[in-house]
PDB file of N, CA and C in Angstrom:
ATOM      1  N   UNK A   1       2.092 -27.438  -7.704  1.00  0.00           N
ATOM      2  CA  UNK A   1       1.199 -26.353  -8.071  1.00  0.00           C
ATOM      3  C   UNK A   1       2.038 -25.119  -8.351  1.00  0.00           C
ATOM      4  N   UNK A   2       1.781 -24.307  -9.460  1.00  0.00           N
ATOM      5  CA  UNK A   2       2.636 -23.230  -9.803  1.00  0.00           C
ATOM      6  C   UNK A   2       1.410 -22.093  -9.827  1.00  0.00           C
ATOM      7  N   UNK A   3       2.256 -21.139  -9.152  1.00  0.00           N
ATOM      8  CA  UNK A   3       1.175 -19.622  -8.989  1.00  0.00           C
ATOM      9  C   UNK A   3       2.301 -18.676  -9.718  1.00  0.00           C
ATOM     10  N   UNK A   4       1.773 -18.171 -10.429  1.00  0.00           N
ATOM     11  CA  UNK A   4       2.341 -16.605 -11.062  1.00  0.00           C
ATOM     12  C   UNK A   4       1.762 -15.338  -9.826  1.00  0.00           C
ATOM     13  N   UNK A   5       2.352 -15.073  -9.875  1.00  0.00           N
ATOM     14  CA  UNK A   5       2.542 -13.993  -8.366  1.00  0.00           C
ATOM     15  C   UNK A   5       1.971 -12.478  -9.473  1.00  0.00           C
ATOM     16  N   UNK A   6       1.174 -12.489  -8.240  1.00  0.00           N
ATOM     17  CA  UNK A   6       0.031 -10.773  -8.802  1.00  0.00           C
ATOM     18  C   UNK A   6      -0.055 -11.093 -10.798  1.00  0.00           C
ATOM     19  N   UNK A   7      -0.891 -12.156 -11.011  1.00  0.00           N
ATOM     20  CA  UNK A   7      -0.996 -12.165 -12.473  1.00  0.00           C
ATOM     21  C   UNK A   7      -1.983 -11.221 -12.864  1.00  0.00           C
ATOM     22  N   UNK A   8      -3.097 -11.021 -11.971  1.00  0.00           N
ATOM     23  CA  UNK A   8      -4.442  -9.562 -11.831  1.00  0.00           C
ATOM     24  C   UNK A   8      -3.801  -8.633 -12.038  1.00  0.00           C
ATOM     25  N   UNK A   9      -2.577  -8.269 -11.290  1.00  0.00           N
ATOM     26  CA  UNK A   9      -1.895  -6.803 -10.901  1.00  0.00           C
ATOM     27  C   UNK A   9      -1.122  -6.362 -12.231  1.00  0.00           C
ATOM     28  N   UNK A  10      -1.023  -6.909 -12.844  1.00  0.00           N
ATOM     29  CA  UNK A  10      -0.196  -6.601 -13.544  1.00  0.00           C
ATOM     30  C   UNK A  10       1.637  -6.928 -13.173  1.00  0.00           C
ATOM     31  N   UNK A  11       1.978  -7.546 -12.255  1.00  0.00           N
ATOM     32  CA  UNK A  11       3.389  -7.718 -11.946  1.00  0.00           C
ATOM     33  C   UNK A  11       3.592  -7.121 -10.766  1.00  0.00           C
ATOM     34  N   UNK A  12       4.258  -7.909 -10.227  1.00  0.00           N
ATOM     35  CA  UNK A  12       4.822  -7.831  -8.424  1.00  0.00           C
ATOM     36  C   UNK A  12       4.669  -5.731  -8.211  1.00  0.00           C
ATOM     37  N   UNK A  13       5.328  -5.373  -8.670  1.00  0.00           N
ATOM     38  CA  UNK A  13       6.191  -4.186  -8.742  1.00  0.00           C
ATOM     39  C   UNK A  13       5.179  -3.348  -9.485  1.00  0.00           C
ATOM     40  N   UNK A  14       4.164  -3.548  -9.377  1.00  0.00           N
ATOM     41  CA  UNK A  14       2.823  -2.341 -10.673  1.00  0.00           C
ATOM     42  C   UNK A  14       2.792  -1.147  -9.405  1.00  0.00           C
ATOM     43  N   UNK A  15       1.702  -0.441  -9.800  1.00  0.00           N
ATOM     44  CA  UNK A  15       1.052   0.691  -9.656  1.00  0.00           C
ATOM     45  C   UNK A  15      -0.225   0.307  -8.812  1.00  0.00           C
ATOM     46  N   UNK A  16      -0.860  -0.911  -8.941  1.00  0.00           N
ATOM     47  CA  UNK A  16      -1.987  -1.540  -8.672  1.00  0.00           C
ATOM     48  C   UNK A  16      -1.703  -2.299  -7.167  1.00  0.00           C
ATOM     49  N   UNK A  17      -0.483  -2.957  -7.103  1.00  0.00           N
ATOM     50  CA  UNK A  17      -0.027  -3.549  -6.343  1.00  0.00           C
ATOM     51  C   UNK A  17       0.398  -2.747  -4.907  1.00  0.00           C
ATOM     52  N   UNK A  18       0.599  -1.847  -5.254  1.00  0.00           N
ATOM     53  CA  UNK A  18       1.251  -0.609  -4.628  1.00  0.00           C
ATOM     54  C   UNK A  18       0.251  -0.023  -3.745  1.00  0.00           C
ATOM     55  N   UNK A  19      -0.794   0.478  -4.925  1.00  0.00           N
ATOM     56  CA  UNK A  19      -2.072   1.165  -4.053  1.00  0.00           C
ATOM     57  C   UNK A  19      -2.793   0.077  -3.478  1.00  0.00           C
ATOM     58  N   UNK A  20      -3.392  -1.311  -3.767  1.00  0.00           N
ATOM     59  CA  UNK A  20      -4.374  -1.856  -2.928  1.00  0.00           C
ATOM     60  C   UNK A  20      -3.726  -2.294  -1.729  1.00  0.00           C
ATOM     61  N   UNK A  21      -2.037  -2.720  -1.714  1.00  0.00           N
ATOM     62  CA  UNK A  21      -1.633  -3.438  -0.886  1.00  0.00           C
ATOM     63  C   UNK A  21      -1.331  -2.463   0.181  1.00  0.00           C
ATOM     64  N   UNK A  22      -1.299  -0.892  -0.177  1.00  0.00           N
ATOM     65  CA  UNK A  22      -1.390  -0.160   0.896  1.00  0.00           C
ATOM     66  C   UNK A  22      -2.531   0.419   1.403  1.00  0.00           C
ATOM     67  N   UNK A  23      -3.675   0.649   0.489  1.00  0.00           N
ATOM     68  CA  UNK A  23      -4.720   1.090   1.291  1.00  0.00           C
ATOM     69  C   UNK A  23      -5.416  -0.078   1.861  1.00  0.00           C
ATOM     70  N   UNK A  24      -5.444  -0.990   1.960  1.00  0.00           N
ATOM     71  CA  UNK A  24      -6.093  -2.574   2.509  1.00  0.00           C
ATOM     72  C   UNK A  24      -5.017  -2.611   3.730  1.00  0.00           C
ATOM     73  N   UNK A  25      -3.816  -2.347   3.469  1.00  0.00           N
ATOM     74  CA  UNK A  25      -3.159  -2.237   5.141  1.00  0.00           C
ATOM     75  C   UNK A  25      -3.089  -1.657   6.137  1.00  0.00           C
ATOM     76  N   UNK A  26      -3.778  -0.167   5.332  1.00  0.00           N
ATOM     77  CA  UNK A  26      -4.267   0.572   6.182  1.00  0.00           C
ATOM     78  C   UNK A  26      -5.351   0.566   7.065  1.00  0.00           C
ATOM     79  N   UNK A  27      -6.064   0.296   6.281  1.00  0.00           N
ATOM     80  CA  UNK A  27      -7.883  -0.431   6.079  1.00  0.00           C
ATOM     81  C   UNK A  27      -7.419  -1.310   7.554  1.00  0.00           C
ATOM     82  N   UNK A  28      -7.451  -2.282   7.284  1.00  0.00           N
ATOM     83  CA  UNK A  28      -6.912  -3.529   8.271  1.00  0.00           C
ATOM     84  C   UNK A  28      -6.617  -2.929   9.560  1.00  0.00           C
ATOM     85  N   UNK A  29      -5.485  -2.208   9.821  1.00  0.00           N
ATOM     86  CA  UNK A  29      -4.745  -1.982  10.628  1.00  0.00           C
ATOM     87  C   UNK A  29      -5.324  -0.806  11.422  1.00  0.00           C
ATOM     88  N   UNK A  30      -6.096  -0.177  10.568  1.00  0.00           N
ATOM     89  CA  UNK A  30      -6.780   0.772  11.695  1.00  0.00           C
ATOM     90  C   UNK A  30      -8.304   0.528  11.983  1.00  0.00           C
ATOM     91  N   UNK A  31      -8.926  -0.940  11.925  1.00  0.00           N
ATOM     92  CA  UNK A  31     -10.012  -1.503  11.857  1.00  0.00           C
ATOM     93  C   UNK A  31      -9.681  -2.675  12.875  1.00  0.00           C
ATOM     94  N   UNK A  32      -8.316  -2.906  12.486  1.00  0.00           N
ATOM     95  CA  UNK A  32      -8.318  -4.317  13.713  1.00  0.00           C
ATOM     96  C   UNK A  32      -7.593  -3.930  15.497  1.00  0.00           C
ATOM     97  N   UNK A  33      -7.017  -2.677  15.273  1.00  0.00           N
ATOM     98  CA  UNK A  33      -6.768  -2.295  16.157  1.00  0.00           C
ATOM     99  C   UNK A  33      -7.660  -1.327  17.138  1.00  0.00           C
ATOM    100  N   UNK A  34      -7.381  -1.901  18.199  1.00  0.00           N
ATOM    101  CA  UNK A  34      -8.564  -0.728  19.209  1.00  0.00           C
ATOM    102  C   UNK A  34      -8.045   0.181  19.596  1.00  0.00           C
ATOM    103  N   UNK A  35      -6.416   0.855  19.820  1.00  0.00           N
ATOM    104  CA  UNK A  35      -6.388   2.396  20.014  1.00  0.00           C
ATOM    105  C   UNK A  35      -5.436   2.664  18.225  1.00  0.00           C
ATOM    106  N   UNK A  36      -5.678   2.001  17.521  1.00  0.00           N
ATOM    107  CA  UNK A  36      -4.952   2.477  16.431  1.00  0.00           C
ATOM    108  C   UNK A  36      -3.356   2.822  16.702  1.00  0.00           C
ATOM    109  N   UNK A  37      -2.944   2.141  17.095  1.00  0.00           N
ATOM    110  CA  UNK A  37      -1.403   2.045  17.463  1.00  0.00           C
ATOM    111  C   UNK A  37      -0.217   1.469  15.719  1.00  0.00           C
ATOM    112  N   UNK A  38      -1.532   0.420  15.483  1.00  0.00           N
ATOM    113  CA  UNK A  38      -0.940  -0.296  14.732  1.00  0.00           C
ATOM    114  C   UNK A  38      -0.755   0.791  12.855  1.00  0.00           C
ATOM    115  N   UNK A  39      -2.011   1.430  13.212  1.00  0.00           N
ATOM    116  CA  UNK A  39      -2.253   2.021  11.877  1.00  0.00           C
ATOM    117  C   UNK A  39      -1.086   3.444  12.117  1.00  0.00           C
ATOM    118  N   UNK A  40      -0.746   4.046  13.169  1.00  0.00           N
ATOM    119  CA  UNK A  40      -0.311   5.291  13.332  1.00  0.00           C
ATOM    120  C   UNK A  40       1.204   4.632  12.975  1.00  0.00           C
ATOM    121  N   UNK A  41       1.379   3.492  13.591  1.00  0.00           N
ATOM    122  CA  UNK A  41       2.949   3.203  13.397  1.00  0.00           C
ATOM    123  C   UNK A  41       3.580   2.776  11.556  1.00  0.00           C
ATOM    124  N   UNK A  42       2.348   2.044  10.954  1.00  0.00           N
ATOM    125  CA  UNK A  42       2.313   2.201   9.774  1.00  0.00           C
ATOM    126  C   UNK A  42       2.338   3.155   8.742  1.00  0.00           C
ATOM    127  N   UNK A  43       2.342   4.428   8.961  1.00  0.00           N
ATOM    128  CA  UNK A  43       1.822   5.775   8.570  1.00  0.00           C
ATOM    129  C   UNK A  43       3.269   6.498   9.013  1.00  0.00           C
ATOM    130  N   UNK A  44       3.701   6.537  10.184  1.00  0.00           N
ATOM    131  CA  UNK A  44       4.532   7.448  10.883  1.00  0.00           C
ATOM    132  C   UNK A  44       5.799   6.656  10.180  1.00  0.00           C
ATOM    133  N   UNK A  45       6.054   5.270  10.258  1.00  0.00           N
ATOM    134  CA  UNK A  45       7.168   4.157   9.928  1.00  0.00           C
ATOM    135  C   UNK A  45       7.418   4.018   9.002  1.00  0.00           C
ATOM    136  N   UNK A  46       6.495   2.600   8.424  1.00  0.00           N
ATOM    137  CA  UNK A  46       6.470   1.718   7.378  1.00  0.00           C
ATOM    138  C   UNK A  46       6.316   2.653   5.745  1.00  0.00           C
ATOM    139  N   UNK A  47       5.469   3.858   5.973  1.00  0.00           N
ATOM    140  CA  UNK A  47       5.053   4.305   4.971  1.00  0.00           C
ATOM    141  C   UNK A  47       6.514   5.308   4.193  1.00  0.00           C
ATOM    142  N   UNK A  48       6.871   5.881   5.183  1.00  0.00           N
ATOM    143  CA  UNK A  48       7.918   6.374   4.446  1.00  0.00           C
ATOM    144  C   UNK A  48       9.461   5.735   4.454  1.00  0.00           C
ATOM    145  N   UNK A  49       9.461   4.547   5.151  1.00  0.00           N
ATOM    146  CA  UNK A  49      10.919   3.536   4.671  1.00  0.00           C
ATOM    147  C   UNK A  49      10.828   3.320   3.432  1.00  0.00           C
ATOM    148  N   UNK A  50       8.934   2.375   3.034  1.00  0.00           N
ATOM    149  CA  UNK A  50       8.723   2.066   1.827  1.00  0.00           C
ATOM    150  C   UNK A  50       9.135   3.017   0.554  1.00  0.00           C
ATOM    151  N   UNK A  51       8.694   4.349   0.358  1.00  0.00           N
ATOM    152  CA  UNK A  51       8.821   4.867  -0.360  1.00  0.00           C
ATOM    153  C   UNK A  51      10.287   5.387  -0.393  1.00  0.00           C
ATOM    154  N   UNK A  52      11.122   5.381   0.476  1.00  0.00           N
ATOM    155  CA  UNK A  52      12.662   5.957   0.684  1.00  0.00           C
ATOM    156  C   UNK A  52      12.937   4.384  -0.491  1.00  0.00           C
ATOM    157  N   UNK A  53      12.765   3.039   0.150  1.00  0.00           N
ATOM    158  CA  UNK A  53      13.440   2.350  -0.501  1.00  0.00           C
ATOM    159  C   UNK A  53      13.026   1.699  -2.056  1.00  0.00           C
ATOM    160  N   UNK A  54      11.630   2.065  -2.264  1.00  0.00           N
ATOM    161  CA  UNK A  54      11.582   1.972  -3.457  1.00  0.00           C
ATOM    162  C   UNK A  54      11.753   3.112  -4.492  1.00  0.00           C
ATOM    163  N   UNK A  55      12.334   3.855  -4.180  1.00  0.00           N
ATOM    164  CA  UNK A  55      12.838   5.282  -5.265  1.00  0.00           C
ATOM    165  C   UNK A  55      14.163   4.880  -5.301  1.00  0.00           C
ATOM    166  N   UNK A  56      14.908   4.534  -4.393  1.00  0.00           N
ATOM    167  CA  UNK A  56      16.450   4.058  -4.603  1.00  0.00           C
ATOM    168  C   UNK A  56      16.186   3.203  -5.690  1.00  0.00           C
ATOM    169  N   UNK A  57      15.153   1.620  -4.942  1.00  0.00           N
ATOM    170  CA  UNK A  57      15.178   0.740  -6.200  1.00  0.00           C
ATOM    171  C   UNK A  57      14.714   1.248  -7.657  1.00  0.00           C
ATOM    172  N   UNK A  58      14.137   2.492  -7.753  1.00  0.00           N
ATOM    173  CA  UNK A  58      13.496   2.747  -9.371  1.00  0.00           C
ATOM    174  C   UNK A  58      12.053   2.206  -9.397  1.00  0.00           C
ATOM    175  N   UNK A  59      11.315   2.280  -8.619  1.00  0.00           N
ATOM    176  CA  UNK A  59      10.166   1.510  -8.283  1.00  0.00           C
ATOM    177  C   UNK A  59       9.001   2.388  -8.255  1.00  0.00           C
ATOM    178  N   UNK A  60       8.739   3.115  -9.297  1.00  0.00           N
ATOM    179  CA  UNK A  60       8.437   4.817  -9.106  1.00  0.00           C
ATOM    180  C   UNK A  60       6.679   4.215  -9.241  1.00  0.00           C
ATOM    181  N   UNK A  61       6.380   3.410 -10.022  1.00  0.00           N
ATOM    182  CA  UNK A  61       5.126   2.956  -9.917  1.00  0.00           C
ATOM    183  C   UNK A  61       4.684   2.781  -8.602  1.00  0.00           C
ATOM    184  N   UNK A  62       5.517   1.851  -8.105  1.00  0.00           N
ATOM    185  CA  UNK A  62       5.262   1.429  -6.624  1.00  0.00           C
ATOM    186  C   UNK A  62       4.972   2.299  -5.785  1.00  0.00           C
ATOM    187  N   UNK A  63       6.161   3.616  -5.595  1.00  0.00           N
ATOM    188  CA  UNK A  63       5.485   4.749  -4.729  1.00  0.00           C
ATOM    189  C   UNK A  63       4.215   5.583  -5.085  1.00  0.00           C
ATOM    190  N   UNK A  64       3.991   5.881  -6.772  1.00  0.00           N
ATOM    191  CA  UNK A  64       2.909   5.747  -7.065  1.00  0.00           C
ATOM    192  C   UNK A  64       1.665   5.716  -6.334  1.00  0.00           C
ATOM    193  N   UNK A  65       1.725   4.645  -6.518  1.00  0.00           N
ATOM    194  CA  UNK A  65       0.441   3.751  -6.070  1.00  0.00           C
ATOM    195  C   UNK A  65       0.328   3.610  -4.194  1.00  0.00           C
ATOM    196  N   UNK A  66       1.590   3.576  -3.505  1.00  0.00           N
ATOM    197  CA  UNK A  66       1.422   3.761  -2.387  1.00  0.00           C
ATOM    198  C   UNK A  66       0.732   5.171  -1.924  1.00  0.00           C
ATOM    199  N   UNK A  67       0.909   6.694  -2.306  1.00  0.00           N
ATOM    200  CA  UNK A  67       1.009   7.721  -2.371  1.00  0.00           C
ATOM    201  C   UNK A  67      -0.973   7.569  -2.782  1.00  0.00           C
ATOM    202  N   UNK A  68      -1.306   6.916  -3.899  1.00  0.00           N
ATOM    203  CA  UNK A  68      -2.322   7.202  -4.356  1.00  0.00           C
ATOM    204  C   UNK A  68      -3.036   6.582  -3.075  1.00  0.00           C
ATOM    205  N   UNK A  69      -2.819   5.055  -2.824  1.00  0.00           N
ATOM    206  CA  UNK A  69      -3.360   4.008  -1.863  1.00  0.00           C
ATOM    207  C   UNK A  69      -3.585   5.075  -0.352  1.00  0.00           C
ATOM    208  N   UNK A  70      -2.722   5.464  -0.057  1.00  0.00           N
ATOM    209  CA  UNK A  70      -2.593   6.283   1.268  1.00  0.00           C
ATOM    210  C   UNK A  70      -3.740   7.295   1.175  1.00  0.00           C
ATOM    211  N   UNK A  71      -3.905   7.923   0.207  1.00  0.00           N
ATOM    212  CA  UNK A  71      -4.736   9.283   0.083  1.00  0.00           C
ATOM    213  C   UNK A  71      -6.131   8.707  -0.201  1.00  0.00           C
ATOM    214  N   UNK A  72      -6.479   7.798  -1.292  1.00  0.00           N
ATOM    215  CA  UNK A  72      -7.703   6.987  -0.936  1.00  0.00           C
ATOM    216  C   UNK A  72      -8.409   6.888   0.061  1.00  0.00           C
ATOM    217  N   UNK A  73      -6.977   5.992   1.437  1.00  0.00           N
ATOM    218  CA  UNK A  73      -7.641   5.653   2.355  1.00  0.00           C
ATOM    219  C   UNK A  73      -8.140   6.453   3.457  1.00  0.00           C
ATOM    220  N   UNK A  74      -7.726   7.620   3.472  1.00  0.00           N
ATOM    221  CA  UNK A  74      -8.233   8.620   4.188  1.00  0.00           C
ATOM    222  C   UNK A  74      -9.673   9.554   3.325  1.00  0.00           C
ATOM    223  N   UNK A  75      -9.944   9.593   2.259  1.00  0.00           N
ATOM    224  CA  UNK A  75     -10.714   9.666   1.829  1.00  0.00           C
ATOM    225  C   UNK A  75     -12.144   8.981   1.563  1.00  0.00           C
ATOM    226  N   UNK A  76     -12.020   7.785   2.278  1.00  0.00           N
ATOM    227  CA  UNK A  76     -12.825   6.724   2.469  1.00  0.00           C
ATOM    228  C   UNK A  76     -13.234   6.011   0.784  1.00  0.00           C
ATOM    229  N   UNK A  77     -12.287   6.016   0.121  1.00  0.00           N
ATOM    230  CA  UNK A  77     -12.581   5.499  -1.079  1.00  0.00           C
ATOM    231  C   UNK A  77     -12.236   3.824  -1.126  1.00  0.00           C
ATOM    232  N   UNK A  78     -13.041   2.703  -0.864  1.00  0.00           N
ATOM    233  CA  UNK A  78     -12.521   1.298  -1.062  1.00  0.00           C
ATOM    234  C   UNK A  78     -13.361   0.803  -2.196  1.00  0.00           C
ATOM    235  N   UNK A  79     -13.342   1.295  -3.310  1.00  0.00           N
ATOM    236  CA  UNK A  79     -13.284   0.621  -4.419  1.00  0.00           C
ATOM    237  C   UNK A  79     -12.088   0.632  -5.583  1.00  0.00           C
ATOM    238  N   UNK A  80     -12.216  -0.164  -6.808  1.00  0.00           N
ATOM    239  CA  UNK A  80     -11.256   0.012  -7.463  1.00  0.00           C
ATOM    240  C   UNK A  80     -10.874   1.430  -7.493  1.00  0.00           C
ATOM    241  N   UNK A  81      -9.476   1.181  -7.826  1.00  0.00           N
ATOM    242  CA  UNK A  81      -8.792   3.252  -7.918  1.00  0.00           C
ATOM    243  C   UNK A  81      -9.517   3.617  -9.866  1.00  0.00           C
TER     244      UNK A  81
END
């Protein structure tokens, strides 16, 4: 069986990919957790390694869309961007 990886998204590395896969982790993570440990460490951590290491890589969509995804999710927006 052969899967083309994010064929919806437009490509691994989009703008699309960026924002849902971060506001849905957010989503998740501060929904599945009961003192929100998991979502604060994602936010305080994960969120700005990501964007440190995808500007090195040239991945400017990617932060993009993380940046957009993040601000969404505090805005309570879960539909398409």
């Amino acid at each position: 069986l052969w899967h083309k990886v994010s064929a919806s998204r437009q490509g691994e590395f989009s703008f699309s990919n960026g924002y849902y896969g971060t506001r849905n982790r957010l989503f998740f993570a501060f929904k599945r957790t009961k003192n929100f440990l998991g979502g604060i460490i994602l936010l305080c951590l994960i969120i700005p390694v990501r964007i440190f290491q995808w500007t090195l890589m040239g991945r400017f969509n990617m932060v993009k869309g993380l940046v957009s995804g993040t601000l969404d999710f505090f805005q309570g927006k879960l539909g398409p961007f």
